[in-house]
C-alpha atoms as a PDB file:
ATOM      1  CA  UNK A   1      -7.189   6.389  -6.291  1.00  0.00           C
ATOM      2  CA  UNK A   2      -9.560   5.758  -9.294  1.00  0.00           C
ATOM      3  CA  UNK A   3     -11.569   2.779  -9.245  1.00  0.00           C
ATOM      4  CA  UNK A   4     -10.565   2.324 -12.810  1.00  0.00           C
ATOM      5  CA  UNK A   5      -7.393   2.550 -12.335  1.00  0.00           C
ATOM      6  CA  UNK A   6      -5.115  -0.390 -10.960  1.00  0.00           C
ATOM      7  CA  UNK A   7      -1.613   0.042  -8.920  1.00  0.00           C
ATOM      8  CA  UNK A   8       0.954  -2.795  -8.127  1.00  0.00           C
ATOM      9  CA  UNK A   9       2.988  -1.685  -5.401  1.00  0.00           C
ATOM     10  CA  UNK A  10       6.426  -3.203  -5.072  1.00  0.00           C
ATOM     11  CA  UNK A  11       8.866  -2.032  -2.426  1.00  0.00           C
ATOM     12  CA  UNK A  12      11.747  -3.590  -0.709  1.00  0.00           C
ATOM     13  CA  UNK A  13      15.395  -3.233  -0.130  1.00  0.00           C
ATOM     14  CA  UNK A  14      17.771  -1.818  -2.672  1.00  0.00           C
ATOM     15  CA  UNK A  15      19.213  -4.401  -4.920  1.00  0.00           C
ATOM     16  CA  UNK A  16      16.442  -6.982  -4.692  1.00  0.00           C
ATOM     17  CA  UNK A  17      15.584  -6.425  -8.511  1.00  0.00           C
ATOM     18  CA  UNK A  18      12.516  -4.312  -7.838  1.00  0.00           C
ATOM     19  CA  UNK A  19      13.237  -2.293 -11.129  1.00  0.00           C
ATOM     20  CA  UNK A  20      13.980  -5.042 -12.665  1.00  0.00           C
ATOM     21  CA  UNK A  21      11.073  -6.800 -12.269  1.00  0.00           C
ATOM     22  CA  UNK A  22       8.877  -4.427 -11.887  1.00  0.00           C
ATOM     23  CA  UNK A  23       9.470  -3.129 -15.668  1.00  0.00           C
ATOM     24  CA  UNK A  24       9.039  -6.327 -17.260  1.00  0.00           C
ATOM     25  CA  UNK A  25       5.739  -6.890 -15.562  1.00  0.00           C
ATOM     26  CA  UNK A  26       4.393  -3.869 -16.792  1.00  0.00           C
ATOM     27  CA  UNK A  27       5.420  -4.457 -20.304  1.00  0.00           C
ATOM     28  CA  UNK A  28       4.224  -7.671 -19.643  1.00  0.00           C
ATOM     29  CA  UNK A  29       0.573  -6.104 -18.623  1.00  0.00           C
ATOM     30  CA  UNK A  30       0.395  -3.035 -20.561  1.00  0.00           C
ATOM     31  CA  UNK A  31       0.919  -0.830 -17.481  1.00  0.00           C
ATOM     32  CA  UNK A  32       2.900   2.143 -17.219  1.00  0.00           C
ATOM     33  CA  UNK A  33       6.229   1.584 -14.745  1.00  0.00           C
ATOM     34  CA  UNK A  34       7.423   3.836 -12.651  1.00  0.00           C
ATOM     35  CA  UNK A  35      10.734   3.155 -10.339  1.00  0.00           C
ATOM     36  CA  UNK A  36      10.469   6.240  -7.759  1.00  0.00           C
ATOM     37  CA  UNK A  37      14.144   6.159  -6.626  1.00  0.00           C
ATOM     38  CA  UNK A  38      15.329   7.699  -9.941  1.00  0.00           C
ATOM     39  CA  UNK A  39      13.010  10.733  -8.649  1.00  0.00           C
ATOM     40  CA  UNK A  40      15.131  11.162  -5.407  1.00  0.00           C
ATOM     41  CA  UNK A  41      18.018  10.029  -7.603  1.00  0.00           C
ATOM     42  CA  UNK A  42      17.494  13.103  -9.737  1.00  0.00           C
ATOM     43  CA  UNK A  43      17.054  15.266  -6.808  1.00  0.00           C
ATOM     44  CA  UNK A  44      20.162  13.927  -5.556  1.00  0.00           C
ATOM     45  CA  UNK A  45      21.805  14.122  -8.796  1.00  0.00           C
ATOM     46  CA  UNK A  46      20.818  17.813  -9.183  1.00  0.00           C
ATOM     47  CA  UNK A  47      22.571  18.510  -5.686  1.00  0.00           C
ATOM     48  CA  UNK A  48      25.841  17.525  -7.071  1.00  0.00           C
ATOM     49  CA  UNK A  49      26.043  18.647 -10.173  1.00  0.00           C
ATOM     50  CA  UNK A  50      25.121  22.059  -7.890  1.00  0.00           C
ATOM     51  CA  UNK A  51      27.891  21.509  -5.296  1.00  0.00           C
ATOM     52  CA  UNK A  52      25.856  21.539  -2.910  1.00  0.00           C
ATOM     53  CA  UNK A  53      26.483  19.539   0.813  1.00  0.00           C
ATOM     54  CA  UNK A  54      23.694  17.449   0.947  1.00  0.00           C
ATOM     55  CA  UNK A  55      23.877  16.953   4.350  1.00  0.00           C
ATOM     56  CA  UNK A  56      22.630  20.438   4.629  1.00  0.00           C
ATOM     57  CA  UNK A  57      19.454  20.632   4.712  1.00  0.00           C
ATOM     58  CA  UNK A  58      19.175  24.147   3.789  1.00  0.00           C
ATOM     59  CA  UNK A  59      21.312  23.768   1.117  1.00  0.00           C
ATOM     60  CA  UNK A  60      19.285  20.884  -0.620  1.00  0.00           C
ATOM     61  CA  UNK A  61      16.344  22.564  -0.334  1.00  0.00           C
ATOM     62  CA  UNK A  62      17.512  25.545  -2.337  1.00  0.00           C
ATOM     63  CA  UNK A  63      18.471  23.084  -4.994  1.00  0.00           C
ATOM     64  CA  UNK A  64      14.874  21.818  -4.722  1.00  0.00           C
ATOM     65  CA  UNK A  65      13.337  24.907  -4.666  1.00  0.00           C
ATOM     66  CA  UNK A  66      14.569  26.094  -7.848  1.00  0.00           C
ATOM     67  CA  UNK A  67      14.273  22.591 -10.195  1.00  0.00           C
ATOM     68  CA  UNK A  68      11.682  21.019 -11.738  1.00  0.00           C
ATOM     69  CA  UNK A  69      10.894  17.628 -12.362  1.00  0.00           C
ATOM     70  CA  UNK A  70       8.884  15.919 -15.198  1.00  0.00           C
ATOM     71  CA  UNK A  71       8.571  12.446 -16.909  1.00  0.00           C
ATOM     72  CA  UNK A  72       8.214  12.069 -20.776  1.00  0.00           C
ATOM     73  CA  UNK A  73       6.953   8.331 -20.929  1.00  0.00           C
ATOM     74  CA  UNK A  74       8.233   7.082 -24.767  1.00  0.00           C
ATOM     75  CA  UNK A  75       8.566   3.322 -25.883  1.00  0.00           C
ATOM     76  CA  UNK A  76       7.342   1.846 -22.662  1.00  0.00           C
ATOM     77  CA  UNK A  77      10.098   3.849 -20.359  1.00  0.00           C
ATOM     78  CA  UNK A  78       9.990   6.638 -18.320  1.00  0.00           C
ATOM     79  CA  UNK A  79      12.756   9.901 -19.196  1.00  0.00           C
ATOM     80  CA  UNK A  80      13.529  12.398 -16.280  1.00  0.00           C
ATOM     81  CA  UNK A  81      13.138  15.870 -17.128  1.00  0.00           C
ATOM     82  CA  UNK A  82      15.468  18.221 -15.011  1.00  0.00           C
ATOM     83  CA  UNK A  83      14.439  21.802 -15.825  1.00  0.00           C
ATOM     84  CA  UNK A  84      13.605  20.930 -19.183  1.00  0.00           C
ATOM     85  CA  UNK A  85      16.457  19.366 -20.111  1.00  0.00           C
ATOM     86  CA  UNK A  86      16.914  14.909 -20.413  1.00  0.00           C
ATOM     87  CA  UNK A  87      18.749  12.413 -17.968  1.00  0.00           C
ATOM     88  CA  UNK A  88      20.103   9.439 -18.974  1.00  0.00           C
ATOM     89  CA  UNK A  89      19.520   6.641 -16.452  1.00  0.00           C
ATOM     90  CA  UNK A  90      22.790   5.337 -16.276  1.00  0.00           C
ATOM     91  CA  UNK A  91      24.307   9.106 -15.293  1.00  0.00           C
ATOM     92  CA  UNK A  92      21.457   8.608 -11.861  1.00  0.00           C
ATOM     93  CA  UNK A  93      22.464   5.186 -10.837  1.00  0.00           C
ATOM     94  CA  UNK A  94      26.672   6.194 -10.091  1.00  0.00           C
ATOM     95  CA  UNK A  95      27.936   5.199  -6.514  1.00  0.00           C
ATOM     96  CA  UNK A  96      28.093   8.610  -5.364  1.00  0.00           C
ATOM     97  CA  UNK A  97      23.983   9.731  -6.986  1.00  0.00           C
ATOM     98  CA  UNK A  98      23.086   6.911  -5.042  1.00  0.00           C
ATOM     99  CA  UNK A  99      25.475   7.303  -1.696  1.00  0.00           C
ATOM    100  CA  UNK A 100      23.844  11.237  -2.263  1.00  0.00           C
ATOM    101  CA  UNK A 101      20.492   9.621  -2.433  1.00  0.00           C
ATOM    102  CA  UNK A 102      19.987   7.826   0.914  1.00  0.00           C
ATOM    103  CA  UNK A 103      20.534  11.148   2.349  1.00  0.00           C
ATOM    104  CA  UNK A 104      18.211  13.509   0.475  1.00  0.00           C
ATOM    105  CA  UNK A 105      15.020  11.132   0.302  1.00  0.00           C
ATOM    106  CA  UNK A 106      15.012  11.391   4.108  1.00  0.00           C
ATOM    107  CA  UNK A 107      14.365  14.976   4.215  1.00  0.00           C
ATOM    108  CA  UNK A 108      10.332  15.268   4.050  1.00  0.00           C
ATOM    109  CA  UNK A 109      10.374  18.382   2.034  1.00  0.00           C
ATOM    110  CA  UNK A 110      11.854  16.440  -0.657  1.00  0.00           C
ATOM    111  CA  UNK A 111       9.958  13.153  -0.097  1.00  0.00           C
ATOM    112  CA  UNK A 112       6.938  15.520  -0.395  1.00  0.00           C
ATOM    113  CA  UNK A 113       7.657  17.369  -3.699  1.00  0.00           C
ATOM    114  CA  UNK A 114       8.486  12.952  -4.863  1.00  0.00           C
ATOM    115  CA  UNK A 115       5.124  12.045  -3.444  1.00  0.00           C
ATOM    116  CA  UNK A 116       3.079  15.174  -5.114  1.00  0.00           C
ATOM    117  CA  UNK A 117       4.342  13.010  -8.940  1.00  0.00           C
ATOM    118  CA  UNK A 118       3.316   9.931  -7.289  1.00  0.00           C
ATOM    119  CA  UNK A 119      -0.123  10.381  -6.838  1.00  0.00           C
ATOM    120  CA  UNK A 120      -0.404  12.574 -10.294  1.00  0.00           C
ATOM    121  CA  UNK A 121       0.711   9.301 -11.883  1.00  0.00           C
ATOM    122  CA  UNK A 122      -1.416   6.695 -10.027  1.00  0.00           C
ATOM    123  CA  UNK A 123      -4.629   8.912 -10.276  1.00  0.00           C
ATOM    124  CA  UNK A 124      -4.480   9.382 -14.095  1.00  0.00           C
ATOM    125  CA  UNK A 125      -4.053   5.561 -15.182  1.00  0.00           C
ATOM    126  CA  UNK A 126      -2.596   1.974 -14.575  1.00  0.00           C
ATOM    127  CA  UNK A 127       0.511   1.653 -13.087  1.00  0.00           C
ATOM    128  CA  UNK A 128       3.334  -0.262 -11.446  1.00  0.00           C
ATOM    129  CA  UNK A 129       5.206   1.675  -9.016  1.00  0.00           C
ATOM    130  CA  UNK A 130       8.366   0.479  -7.327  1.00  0.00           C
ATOM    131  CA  UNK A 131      10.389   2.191  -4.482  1.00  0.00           C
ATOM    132  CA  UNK A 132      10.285   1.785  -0.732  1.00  0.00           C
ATOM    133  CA  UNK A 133       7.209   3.510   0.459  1.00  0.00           C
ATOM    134  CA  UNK A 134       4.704   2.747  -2.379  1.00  0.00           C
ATOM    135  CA  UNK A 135       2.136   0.349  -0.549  1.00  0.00           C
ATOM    136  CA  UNK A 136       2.613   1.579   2.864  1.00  0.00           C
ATOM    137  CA  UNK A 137       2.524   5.875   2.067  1.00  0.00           C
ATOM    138  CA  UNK A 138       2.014   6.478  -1.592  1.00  0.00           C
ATOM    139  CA  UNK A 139      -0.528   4.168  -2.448  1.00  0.00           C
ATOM    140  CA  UNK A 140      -1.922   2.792   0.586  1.00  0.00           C
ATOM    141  CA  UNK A 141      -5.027   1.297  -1.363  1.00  0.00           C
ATOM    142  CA  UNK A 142      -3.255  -0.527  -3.790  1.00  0.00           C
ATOM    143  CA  UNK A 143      -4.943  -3.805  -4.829  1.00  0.00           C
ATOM    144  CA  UNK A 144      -1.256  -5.742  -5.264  1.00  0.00           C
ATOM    145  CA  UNK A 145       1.196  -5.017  -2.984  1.00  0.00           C
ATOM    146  CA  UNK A 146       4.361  -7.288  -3.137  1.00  0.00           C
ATOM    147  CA  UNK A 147       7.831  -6.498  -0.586  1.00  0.00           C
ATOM    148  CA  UNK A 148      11.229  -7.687  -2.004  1.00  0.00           C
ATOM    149  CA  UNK A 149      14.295  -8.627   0.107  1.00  0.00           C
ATOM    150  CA  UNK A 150      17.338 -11.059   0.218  1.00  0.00           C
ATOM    151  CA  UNK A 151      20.273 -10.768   1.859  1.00  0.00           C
ATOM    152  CA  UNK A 152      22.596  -7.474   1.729  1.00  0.00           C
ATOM    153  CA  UNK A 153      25.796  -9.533   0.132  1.00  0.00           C
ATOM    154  CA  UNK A 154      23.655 -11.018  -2.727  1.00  0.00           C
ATOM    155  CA  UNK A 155      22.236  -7.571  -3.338  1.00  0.00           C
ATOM    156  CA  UNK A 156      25.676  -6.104  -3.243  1.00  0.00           C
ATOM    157  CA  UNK A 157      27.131  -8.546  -5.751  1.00  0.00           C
ATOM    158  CA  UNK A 158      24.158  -7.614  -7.845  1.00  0.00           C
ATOM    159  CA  UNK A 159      25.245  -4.129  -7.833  1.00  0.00           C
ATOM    160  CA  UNK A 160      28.826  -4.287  -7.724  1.00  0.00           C
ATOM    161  CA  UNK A 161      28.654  -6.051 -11.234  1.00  0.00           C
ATOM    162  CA  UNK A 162      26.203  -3.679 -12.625  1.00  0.00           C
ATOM    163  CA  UNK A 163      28.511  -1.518 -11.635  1.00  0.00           C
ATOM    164  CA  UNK A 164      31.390  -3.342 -12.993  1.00  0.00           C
ATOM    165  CA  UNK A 165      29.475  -3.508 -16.024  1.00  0.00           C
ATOM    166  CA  UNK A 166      29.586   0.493 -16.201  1.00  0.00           C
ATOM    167  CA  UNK A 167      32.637   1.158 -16.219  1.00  0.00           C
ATOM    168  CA  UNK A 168      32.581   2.145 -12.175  1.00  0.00           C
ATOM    169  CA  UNK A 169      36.112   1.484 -10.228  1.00  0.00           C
ATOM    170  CA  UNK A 170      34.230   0.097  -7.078  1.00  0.00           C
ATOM    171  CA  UNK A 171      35.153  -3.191  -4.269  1.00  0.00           C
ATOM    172  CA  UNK A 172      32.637  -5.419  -3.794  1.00  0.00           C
ATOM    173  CA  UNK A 173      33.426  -4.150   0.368  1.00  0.00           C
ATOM    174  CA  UNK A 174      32.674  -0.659  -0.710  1.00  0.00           C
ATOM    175  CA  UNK A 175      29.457  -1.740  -2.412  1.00  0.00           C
ATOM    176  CA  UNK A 176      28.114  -3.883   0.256  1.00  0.00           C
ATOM    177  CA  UNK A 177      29.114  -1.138   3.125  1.00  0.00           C
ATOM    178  CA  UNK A 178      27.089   1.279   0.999  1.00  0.00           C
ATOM    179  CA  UNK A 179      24.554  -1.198   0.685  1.00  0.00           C
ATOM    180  CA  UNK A 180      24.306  -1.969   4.533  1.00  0.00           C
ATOM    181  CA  UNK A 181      24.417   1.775   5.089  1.00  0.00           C
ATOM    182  CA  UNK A 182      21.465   2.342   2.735  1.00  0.00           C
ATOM    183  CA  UNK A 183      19.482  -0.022   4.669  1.00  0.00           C
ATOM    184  CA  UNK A 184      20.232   1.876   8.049  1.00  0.00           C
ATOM    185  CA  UNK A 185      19.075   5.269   6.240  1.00  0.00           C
ATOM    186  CA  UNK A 186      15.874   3.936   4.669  1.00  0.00           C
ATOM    187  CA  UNK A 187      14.980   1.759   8.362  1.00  0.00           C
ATOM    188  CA  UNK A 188      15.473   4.509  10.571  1.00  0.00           C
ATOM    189  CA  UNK A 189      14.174   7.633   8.851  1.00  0.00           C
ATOM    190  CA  UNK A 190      11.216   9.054  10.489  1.00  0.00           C
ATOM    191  CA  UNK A 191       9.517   9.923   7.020  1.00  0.00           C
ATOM    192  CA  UNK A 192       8.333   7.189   5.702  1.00  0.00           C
ATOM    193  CA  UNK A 193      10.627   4.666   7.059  1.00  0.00           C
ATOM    194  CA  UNK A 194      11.196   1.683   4.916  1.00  0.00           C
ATOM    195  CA  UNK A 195       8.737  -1.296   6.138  1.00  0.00           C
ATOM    196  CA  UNK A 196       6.478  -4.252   4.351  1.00  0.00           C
ATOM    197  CA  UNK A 197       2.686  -2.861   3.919  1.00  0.00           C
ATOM    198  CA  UNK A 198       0.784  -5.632   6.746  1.00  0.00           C
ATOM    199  CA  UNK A 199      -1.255  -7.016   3.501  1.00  0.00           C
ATOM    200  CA  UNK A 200       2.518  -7.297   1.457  1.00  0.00           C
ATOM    201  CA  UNK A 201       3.171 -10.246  -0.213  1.00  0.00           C
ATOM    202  CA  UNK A 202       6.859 -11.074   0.890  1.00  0.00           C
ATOM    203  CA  UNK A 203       9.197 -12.074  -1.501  1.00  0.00           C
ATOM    204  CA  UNK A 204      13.017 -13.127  -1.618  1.00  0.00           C
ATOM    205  CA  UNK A 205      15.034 -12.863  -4.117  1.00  0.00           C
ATOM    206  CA  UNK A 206      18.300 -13.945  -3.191  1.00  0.00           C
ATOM    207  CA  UNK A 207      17.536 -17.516  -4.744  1.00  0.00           C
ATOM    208  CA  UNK A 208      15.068 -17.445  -7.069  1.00  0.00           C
ATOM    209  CA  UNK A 209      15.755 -16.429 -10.958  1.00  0.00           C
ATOM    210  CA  UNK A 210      14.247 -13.790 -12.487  1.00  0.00           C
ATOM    211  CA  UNK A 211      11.734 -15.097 -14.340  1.00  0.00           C
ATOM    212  CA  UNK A 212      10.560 -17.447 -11.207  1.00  0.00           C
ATOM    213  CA  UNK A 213      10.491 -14.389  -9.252  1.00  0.00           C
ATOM    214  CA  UNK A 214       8.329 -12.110 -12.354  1.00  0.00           C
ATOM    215  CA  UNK A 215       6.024 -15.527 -12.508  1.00  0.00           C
ATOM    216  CA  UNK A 216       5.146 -15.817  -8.758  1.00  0.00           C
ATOM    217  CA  UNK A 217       4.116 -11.846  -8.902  1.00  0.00           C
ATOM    218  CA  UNK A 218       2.498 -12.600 -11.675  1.00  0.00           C
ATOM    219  CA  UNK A 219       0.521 -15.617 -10.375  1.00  0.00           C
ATOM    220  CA  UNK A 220      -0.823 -13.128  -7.886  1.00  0.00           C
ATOM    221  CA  UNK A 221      -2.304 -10.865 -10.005  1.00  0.00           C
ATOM    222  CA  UNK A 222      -5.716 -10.909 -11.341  1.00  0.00           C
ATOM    223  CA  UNK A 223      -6.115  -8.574 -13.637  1.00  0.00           C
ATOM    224  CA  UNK A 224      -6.054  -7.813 -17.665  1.00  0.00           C
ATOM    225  CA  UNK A 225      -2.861  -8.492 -19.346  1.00  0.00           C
ATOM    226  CA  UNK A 226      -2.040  -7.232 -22.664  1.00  0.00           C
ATOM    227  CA  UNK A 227      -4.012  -9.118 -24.386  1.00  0.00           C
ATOM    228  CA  UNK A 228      -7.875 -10.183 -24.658  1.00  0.00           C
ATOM    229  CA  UNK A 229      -6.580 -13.614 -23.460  1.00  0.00           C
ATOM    230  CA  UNK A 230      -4.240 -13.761 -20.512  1.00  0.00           C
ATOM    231  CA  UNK A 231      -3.642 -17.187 -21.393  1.00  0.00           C
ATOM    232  CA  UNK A 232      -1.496 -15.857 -24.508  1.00  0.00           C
ATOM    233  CA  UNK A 233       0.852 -13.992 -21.954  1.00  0.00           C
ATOM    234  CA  UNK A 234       4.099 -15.570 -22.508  1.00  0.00           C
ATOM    235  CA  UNK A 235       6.761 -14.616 -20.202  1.00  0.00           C
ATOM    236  CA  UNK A 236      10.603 -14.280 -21.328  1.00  0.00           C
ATOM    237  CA  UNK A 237      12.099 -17.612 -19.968  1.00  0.00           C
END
């Protein structure tokens, strides 16, 4: 990595409000943001639109073999580019993209082709990347690395309602079994299995707000905000 350029690494647990978080802190800073699931999301996505089993190895990495992935970064967010053509978030983040998910981001073909953007990204300028492998694979020389958690029903409640909110006929049970099953995929995986870098700041979510959470990360930083004068950094309360 560039000594010019700066990376905050967050990774943790799905549903701890990495995204979340992560975004408004960049805004906050000026940084570009960058949530890496929606990369295996779109890989994932891509396999069903396809048909494809993605428990077949083979299989997904014909799908991967023939698509190409880009980001057009516009208004301070980040647009997936599937062979050419635009993904709206909302279409990545459906129960069964994300059930899909767990399973393709295990493969290392696929977790290589993820990491290959990655590194473009964090070698070409300031950045806050957020997934589960960021400070312990991807960017191993970060100089903030910060490791969400909190407790698998409060981040199942946060995604059953988001959810809820679009328009998805889900249980709360179905959510936090998916949940509890994502955790077992991410653990276990031999590539890049999900674990706090030793120099991660540890932080749960389950009950802290939002904006305590985005302040303590904040606290930690010590960098140059958006402004000449950090001190004029005002974040949402």
């Amino acid at each position: 990595m560039s000594n010019k350029n700066i990376c905050i690494a967050i990774d943790g647990y799905a549903g701890t409000g990495k995204s979340t978080i992560g975004k408004i802190l960049a805004d906050t800073i000026g940084f570009r943001f960058l949530s890496t699931g929606s990369l295996y999301r779109a890989i994932a996505y891509q396999c069903l639109l396809k048909s494809v089993d993605v428990n077949n190895i083979r299989e997904v990495l014909s799908v991967l073999a023939e698509t190409s992935l880009d980001l057009v970064y516009e208004h301070g967010t980040n647009t997936i580019l599937i062979n050419g053509e635009r993904v709206l978030d909302f279409a990545l983040r459906t129960r069964e993209v994300e059930s899909a998910t767990s399973i393709v981001a295990k493969y290392p073909e696929v977790r290589e082709r993820v990491l290959s953007l990655q590194k473009d990204l964090v070698s070409s300028e300031n950045i806050v990347l957020e997934g589960r492998d960021i400070g312990t694979v991807v960017v191993p020389d970060a100089q903030y690395k910060f490791f969400f958690t909190a407790s698998p029903e409060v981040r199942a409640w946060r995604r059953f309602r988001q959810q809820q909110n679009a328009g998805e006929n889900t249980t709360f049970d179905e959510v936090l079994t998916d949940i509890m099953a994502r955790d077992i995929e991410d653990i276990k995986r031999e590539v890049s299995p999900l674990v706090p870098a030793r120099d991660a700041i540890i932080v749960d979510t389950a009950d802290v707000s939002l904006c305590d959470v985005i302040h303590m990360v904040y606290s930690e930083l010590n960098i140059n905000a958006n402004s000449e004068d950090n001190s004029s950094i005002v974040l949402a309360q």
